[in-house]
C-alpha atoms as a PDB file:
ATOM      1  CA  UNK A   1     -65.167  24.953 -41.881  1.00  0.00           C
ATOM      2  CA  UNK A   2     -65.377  23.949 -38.151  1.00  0.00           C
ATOM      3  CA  UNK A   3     -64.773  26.154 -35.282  1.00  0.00           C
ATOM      4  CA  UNK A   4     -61.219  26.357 -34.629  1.00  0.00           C
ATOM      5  CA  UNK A   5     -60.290  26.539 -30.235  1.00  0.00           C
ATOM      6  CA  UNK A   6     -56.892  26.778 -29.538  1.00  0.00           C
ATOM      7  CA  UNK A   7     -55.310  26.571 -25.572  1.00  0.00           C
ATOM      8  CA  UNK A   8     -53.701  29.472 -25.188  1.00  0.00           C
ATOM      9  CA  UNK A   9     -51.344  27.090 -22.530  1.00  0.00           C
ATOM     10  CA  UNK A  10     -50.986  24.420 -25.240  1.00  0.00           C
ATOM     11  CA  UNK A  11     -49.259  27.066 -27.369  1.00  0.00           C
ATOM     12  CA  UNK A  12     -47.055  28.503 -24.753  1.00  0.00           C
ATOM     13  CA  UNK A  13     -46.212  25.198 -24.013  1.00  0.00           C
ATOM     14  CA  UNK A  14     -45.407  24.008 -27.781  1.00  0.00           C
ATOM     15  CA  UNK A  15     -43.691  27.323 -28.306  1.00  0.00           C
ATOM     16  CA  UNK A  16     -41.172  26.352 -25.642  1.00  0.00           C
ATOM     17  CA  UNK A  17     -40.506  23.054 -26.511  1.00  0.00           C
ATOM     18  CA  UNK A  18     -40.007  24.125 -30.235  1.00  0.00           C
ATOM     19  CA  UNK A  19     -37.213  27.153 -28.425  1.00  0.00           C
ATOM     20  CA  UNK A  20     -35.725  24.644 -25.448  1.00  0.00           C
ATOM     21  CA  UNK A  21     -35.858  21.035 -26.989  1.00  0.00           C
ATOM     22  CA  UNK A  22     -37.372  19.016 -24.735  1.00  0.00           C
ATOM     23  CA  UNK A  23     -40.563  18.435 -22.932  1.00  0.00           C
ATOM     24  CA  UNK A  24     -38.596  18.876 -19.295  1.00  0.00           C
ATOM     25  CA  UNK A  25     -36.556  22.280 -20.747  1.00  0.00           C
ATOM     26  CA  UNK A  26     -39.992  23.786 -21.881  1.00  0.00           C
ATOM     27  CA  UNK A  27     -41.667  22.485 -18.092  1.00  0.00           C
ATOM     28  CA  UNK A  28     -38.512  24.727 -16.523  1.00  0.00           C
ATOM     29  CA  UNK A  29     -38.981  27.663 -18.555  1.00  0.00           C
ATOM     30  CA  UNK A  30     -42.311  28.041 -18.037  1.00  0.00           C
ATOM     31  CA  UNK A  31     -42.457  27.110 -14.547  1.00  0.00           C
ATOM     32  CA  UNK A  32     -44.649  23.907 -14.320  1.00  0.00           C
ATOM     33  CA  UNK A  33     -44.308  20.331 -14.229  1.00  0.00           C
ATOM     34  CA  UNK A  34     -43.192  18.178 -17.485  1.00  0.00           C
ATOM     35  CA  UNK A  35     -46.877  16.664 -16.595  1.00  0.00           C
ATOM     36  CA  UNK A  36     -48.647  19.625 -16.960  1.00  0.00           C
ATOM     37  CA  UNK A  37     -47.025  20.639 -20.011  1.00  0.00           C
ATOM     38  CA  UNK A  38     -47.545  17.648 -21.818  1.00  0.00           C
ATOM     39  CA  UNK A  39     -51.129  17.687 -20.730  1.00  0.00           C
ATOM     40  CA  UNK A  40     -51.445  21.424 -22.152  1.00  0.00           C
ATOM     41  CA  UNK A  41     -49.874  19.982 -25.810  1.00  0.00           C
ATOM     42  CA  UNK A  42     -52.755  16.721 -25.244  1.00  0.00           C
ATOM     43  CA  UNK A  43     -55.631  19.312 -25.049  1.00  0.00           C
ATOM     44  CA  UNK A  44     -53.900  21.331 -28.047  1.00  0.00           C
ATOM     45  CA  UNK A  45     -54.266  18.523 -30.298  1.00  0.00           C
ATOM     46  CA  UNK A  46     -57.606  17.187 -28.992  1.00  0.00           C
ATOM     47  CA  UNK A  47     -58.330  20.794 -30.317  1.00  0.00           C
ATOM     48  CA  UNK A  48     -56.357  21.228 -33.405  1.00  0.00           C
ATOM     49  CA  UNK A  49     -57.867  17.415 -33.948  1.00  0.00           C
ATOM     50  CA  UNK A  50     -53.878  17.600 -35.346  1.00  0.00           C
ATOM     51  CA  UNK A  51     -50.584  15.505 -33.677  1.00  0.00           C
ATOM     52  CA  UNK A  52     -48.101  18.117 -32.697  1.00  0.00           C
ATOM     53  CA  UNK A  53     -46.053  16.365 -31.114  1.00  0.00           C
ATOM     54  CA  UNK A  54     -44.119  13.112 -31.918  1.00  0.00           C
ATOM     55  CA  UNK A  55     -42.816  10.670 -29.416  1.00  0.00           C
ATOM     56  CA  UNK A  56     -39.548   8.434 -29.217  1.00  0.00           C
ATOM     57  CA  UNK A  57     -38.773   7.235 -26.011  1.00  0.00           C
ATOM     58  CA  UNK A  58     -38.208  10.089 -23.278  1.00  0.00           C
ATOM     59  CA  UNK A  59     -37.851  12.522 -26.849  1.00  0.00           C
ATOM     60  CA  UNK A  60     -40.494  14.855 -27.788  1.00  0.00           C
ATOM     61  CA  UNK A  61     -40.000  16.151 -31.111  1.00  0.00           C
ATOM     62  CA  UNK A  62     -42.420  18.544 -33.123  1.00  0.00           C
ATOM     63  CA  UNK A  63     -44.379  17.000 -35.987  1.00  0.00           C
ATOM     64  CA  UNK A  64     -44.399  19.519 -39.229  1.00  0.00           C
ATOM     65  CA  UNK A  65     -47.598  20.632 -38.329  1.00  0.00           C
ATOM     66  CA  UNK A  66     -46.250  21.476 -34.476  1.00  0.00           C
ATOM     67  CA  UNK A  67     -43.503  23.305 -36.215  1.00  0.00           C
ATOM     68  CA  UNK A  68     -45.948  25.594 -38.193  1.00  0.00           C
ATOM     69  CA  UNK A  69     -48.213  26.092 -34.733  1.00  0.00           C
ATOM     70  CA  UNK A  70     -44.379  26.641 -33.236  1.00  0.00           C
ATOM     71  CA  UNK A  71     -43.890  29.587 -35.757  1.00  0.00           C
ATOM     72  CA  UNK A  72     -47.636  31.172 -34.892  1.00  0.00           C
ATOM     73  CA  UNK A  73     -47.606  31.053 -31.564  1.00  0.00           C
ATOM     74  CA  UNK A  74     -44.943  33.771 -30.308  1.00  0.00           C
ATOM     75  CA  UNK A  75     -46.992  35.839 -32.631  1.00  0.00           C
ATOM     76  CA  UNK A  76     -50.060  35.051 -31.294  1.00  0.00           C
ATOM     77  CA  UNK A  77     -49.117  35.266 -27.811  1.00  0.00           C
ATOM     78  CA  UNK A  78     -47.342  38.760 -28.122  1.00  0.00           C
ATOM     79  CA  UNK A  79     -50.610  40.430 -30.050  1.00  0.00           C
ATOM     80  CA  UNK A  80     -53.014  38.457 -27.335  1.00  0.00           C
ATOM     81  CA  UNK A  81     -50.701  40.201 -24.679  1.00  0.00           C
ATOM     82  CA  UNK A  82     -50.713  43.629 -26.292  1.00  0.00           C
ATOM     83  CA  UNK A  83     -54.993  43.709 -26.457  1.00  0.00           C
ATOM     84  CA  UNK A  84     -54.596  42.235 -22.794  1.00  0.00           C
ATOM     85  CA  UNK A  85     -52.455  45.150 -21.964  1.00  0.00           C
ATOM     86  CA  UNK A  86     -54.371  47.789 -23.869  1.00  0.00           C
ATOM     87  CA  UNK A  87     -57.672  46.757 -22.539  1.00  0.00           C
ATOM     88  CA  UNK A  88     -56.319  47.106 -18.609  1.00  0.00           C
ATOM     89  CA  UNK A  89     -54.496  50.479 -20.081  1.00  0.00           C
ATOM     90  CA  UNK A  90     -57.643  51.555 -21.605  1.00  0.00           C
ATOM     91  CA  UNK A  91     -59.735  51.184 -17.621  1.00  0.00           C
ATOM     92  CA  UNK A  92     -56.439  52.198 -15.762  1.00  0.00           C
ATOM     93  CA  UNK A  93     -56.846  48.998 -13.604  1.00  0.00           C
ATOM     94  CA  UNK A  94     -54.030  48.143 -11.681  1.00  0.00           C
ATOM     95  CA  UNK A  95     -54.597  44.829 -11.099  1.00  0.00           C
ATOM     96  CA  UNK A  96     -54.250  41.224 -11.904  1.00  0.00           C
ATOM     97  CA  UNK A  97     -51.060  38.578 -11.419  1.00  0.00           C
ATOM     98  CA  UNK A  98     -47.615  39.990 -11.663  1.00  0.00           C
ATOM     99  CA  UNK A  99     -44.561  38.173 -11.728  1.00  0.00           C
ATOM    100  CA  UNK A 100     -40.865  39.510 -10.573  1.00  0.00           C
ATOM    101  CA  UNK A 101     -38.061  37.597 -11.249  1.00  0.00           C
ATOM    102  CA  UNK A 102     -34.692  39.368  -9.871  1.00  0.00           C
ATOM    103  CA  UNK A 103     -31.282  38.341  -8.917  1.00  0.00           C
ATOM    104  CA  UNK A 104     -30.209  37.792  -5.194  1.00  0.00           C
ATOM    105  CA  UNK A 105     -29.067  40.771  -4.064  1.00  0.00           C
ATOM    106  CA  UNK A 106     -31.996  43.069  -5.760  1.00  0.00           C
ATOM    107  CA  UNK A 107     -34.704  40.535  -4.016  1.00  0.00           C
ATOM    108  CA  UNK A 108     -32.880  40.724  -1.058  1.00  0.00           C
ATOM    109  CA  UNK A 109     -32.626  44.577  -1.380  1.00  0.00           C
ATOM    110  CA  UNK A 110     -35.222  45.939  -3.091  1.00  0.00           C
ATOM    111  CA  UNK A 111     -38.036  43.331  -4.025  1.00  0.00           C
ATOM    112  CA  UNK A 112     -39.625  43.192  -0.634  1.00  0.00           C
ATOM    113  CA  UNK A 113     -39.925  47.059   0.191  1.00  0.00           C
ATOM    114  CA  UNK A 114     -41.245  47.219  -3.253  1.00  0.00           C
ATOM    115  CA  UNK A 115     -43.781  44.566  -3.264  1.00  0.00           C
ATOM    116  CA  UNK A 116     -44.578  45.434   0.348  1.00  0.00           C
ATOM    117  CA  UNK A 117     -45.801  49.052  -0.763  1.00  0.00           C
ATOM    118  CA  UNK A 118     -47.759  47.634  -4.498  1.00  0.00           C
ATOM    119  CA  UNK A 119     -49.460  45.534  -2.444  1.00  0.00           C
ATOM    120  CA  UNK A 120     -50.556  48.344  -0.058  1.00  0.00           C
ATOM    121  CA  UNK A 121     -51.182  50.736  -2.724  1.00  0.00           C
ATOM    122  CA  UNK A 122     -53.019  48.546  -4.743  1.00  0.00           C
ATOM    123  CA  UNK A 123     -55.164  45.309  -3.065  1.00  0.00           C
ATOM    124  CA  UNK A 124     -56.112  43.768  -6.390  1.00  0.00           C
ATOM    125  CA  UNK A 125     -52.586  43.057  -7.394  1.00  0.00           C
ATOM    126  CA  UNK A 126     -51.383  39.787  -7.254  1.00  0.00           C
ATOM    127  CA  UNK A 127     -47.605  39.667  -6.594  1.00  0.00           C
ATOM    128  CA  UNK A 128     -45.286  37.013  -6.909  1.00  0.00           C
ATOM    129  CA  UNK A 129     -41.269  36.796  -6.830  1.00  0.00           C
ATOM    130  CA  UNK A 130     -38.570  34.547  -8.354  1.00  0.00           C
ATOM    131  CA  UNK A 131     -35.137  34.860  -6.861  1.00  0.00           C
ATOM    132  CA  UNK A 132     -33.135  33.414  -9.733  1.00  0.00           C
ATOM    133  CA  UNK A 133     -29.411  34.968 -11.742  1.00  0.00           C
ATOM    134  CA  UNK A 134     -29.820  37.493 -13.560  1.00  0.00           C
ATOM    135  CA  UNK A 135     -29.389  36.277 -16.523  1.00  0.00           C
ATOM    136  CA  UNK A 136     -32.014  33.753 -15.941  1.00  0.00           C
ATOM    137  CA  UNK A 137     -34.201  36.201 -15.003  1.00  0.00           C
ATOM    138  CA  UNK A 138     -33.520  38.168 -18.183  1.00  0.00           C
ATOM    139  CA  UNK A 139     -34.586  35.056 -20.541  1.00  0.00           C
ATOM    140  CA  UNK A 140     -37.465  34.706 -18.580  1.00  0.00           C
ATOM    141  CA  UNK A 141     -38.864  37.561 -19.439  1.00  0.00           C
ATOM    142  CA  UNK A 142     -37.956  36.202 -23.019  1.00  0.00           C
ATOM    143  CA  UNK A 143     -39.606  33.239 -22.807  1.00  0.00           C
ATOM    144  CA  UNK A 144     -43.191  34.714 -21.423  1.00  0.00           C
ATOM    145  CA  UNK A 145     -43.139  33.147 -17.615  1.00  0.00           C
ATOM    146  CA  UNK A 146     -42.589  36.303 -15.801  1.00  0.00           C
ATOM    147  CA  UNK A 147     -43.545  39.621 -16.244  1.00  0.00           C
ATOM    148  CA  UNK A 148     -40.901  41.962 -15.446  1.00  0.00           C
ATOM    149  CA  UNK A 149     -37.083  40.982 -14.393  1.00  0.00           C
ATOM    150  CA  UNK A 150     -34.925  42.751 -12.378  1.00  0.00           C
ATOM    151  CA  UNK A 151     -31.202  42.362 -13.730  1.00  0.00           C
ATOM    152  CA  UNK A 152     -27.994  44.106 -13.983  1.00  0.00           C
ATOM    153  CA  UNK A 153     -24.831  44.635 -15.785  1.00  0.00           C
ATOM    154  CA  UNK A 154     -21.693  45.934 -14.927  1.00  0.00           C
ATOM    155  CA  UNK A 155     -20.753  49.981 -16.125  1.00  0.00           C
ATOM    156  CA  UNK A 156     -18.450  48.844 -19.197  1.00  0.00           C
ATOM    157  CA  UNK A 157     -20.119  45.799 -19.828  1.00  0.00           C
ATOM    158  CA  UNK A 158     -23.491  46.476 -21.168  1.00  0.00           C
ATOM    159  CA  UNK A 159     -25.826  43.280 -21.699  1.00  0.00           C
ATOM    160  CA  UNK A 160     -27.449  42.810 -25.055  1.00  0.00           C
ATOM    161  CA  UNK A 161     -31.559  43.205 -24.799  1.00  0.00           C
ATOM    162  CA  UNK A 162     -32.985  40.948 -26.855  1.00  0.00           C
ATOM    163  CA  UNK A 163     -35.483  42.338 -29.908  1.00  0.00           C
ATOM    164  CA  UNK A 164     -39.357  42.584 -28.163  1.00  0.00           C
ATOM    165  CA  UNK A 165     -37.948  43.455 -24.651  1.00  0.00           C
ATOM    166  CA  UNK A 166     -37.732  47.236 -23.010  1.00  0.00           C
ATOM    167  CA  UNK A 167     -35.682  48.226 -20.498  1.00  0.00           C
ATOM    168  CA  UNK A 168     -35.475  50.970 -17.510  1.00  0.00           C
ATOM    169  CA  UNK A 169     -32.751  52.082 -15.864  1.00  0.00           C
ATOM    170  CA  UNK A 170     -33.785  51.507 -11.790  1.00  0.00           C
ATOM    171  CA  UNK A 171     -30.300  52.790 -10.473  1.00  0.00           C
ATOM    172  CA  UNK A 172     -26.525  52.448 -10.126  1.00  0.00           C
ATOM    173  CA  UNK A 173     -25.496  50.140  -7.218  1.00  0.00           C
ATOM    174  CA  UNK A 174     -21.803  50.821  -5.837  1.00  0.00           C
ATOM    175  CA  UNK A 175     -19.232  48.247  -4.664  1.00  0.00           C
ATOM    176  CA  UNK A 176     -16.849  47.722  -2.217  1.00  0.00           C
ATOM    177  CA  UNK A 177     -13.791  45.926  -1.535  1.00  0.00           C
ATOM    178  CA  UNK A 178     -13.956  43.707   1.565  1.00  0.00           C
ATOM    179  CA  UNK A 179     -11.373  42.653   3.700  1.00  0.00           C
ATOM    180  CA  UNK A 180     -10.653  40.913   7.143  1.00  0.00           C
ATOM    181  CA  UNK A 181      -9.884  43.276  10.177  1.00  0.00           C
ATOM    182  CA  UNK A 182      -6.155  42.063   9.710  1.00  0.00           C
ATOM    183  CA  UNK A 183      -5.858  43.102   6.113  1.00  0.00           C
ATOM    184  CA  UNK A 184      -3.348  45.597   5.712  1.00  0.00           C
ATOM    185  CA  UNK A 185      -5.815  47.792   3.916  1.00  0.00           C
ATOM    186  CA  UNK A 186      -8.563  47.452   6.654  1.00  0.00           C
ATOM    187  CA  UNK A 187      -7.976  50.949   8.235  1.00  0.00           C
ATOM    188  CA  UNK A 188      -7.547  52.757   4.452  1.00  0.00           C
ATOM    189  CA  UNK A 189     -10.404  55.388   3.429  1.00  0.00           C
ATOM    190  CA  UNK A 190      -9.879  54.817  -0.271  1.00  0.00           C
ATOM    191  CA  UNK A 191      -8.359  52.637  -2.199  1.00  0.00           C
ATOM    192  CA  UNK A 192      -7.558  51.435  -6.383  1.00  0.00           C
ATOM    193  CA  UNK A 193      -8.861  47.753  -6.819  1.00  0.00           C
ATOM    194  CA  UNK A 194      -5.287  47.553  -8.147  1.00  0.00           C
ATOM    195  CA  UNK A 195      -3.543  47.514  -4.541  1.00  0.00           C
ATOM    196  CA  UNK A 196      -5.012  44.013  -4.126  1.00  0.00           C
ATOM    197  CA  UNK A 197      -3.437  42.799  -7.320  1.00  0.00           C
ATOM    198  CA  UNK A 198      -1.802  39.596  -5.164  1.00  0.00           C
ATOM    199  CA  UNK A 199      -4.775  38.934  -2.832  1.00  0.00           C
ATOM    200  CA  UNK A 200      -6.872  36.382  -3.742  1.00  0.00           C
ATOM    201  CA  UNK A 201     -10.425  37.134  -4.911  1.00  0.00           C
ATOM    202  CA  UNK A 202     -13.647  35.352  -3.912  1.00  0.00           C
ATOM    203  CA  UNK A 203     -15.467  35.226  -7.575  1.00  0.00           C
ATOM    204  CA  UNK A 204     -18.552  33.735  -9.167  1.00  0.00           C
ATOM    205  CA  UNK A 205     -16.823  32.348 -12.299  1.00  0.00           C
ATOM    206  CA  UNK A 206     -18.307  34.161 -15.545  1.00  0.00           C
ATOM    207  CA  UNK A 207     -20.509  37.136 -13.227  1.00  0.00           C
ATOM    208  CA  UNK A 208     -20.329  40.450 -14.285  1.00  0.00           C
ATOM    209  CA  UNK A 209     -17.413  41.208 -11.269  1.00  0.00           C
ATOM    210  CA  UNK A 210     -15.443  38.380 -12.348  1.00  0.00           C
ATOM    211  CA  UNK A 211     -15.130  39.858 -15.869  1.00  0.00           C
ATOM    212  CA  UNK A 212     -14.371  42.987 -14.195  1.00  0.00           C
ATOM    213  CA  UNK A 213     -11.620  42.053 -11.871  1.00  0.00           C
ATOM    214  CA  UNK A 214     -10.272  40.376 -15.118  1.00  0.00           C
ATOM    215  CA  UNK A 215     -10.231  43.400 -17.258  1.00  0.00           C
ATOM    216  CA  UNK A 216      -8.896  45.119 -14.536  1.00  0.00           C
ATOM    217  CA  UNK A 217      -5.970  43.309 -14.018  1.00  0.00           C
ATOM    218  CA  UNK A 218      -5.665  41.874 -17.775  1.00  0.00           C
ATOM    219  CA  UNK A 219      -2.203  44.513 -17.392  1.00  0.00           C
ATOM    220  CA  UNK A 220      -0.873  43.760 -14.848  1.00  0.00           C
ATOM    221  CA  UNK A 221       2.559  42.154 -14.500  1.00  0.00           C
ATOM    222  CA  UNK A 222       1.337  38.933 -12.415  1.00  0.00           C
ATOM    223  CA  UNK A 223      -2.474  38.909 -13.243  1.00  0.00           C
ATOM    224  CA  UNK A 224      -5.092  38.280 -10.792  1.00  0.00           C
ATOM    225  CA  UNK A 225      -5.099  35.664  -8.926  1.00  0.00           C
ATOM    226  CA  UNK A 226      -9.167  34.027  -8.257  1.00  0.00           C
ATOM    227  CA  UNK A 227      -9.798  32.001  -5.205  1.00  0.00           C
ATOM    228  CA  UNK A 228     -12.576  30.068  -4.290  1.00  0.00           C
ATOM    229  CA  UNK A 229     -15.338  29.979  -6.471  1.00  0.00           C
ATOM    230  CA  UNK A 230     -17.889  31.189  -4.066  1.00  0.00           C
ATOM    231  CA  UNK A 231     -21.155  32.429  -6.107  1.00  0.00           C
ATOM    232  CA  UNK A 232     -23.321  34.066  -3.250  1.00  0.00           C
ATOM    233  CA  UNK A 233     -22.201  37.293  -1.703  1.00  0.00           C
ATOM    234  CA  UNK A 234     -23.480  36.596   1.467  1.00  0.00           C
ATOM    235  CA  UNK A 235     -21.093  33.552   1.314  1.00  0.00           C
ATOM    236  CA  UNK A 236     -18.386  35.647   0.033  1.00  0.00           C
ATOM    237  CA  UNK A 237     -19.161  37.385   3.047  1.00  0.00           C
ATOM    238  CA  UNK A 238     -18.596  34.887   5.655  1.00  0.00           C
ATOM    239  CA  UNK A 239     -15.250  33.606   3.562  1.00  0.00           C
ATOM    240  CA  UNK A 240     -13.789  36.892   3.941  1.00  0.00           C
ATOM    241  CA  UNK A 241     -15.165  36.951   8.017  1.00  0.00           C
ATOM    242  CA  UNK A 242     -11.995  34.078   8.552  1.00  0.00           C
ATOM    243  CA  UNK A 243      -9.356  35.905   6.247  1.00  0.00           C
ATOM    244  CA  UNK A 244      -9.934  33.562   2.946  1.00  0.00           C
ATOM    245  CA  UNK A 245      -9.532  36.051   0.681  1.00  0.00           C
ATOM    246  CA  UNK A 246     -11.178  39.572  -0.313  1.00  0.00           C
ATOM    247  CA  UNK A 247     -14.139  40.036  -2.090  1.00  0.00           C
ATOM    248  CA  UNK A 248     -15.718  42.975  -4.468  1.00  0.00           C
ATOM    249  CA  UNK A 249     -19.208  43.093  -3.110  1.00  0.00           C
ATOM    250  CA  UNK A 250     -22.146  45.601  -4.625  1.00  0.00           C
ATOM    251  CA  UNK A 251     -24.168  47.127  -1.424  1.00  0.00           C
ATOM    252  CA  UNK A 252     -27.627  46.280  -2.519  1.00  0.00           C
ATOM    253  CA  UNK A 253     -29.110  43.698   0.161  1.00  0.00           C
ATOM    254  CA  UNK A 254     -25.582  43.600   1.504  1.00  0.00           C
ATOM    255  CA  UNK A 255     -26.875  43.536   5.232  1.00  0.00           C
ATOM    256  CA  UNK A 256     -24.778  43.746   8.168  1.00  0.00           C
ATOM    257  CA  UNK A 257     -21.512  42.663   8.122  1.00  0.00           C
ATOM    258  CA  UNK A 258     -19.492  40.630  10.408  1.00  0.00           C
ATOM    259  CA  UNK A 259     -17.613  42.036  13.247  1.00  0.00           C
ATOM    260  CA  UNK A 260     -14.408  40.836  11.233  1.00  0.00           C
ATOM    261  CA  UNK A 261     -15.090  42.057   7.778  1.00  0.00           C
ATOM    262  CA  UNK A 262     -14.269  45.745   6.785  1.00  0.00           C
ATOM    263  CA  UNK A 263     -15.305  47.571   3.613  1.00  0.00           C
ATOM    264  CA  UNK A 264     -12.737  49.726   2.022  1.00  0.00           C
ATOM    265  CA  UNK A 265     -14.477  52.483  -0.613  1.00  0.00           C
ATOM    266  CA  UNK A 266     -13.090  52.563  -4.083  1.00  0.00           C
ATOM    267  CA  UNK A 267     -11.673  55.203  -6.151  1.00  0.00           C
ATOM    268  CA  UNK A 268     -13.584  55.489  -9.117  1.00  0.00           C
ATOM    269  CA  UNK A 269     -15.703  52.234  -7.341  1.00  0.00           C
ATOM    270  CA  UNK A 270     -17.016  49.899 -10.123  1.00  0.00           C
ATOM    271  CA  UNK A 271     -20.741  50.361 -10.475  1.00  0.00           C
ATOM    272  CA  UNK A 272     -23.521  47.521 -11.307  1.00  0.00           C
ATOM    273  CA  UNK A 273     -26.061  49.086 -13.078  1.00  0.00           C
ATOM    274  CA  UNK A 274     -29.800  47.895 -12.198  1.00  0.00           C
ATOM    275  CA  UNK A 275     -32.267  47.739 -15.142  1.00  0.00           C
ATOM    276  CA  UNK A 276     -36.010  46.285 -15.267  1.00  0.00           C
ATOM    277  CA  UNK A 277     -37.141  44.233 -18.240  1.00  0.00           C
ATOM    278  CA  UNK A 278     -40.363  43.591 -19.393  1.00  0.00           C
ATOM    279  CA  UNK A 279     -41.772  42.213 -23.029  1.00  0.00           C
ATOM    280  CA  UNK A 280     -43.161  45.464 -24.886  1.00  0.00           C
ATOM    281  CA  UNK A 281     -46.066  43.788 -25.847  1.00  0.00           C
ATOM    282  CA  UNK A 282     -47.061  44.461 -22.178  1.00  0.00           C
ATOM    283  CA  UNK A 283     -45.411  47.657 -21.275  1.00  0.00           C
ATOM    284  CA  UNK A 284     -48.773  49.519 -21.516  1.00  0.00           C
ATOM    285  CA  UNK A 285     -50.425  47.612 -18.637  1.00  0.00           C
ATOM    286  CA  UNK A 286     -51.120  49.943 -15.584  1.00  0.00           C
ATOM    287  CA  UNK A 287     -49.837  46.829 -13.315  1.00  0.00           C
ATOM    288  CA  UNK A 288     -46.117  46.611 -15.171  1.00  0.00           C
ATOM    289  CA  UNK A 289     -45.788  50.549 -15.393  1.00  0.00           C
ATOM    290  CA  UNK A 290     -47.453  50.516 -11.662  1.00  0.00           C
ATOM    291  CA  UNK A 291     -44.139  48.238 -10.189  1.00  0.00           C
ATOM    292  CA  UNK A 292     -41.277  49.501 -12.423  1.00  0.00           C
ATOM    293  CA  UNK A 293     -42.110  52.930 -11.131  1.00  0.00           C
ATOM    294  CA  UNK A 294     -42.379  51.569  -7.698  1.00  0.00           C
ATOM    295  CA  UNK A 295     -38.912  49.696  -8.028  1.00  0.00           C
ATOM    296  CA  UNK A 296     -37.410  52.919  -9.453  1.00  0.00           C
ATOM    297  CA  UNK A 297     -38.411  54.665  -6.451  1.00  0.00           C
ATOM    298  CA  UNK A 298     -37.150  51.527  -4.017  1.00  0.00           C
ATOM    299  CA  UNK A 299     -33.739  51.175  -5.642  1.00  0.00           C
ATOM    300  CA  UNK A 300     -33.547  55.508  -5.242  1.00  0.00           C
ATOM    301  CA  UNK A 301     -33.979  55.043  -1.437  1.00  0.00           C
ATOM    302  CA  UNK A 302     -35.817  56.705   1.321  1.00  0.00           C
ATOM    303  CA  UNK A 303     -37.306  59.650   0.202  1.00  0.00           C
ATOM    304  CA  UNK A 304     -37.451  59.374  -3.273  1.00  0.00           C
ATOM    305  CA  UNK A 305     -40.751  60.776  -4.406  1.00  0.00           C
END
């Protein structure tokens, strides 16, 4: 029997095809060009000596032999990661190319203190961030292209973690309610999210505080009543600046505010809940355990230990 080489690429690349469809879904996911990806399924087969893939057009479709690789090569991957992993555990090297994915507000807020202190700490890491949702960031971590993700959830509202992924717990991050200067609950220490049952809200439609505010007010007598569908914070920000409406806004990377805008402190405030994510097959690796400690620390604030 002849020597069998496999790309370790060409499988991650027919592994997300076979999960996302199509050659430009599987490009996304992994982060590269729908070039580069079919270039990394080309060398496959020129190694496999085996078609893998079948095209129709713009389609790419697996043959029955790209199926069975399809099946393998999660399996392959995860074990390859694991001896990767227990290898760099094994010489406590903290080292190598780490990627962060993490939603807006946490790399706003926490990623660059973080990586700004791993990279001090330790020169041979190789950093690199992805500002994307969180629940992008979440499947990404999923799907192999990056290494750790840096998501939340809302207390009440737990996420699911899919099977092959652990989790940590980085910290609790409060919110506000924010209001114009003019609001009649601007000068208020304290207040229930309920007193602005007939303000409008500034929401991201299907984000963990727009299924809040709607379980919130799923009682009461006139509802809630959502205003412009304004996905950013920092843009919920500057809506709220010129009076269009009041938003509930976590204080991770808020920054400072506008002279205009006042935040009002909530009883019992509604708390997203700041997890990292990485794929267990890696977990032992000094460099993953190195940053989720690190972020721990960074989402504790100044003078955690």
């Amino acid at each position: 029997m002849s020597q069998l080489t496999v790309s370790i690429s060409g499988l991650r690349a027919v592994e997300a095809l076979a999960q996302h469809g199509s050659i430009s879904a599987a490009a996304a996911a992994l982060g590269y060009t729908p070039s580069a990806v079919s270039q990394q399924i080309a060398r496959l087969e020129r190694d496999l000596g085996e078609r893998v893939v079948e095209r129709h057009g713009r389609r790419a479709m697996l043959t029955a032999a790209g199926v069975i690789l399809a099946e393998s090569a999660r399996r392959i991957i995860l074990e390859l990661e694991s001896m990767n992993a227990k290898v760099q555990a094994h010489s406590a090297t903290v080292a190598g190319a780490l990627t962060i994915a993490a939603f807006p507000s946490a790399a706003r807020g926490v990623l660059p203190a973080a990586m700004s202190h791993l990279i001090r700490r330790w020169p041979e890491l190789e950093l690199r961030a992805l500002e994307v949702p969180s629940h992008r960031a979440a499947q990404l971590v999923v799907d192999g292209t990056v290494d750790i993700a840096v998501v939340h959830d809302w207390q009440g509202l737990p996420m699911e973690i899919a099977e092959g992924i652990s989790g940590r717990l980085l910290g609790d991050d409060v919110s506000d309610v924010l209001v114009h200067r003019d609001h009649r609950s601007a000068s208020r220490e304290e207040v229930d999210i309920e007193d602005f049952e007939d303000d409008p809200w500034l929401y991201e439609p299907g984000s963990g505080a727009h299924e809040f505010l709607a379980e919130v007010f799923r009682g009461a007598a006139s509802g809630v009543t959502f205003g412009h569908r304004i996905s950013e914070y920092s843009t919920q920000v500057e809506m709220v600046a010129v009076g269009l409406g009041v938003a509930l806004a976590p204080r991770m990377g808020r920054g400072v505010l506008p002279p205009s805008v006042r935040t009002v402190t909530v009883r019992s405030p509604p708390v997203r809940r700041v997890h990292a994510l990485w794929r267990s097959s890696v977990g032992r690796r000094p460099a993953v355990t190195a940053a989720v400690d690190q972020l721990a620390r960074t989402c504790a604030g100044p003078g955690s230990p």
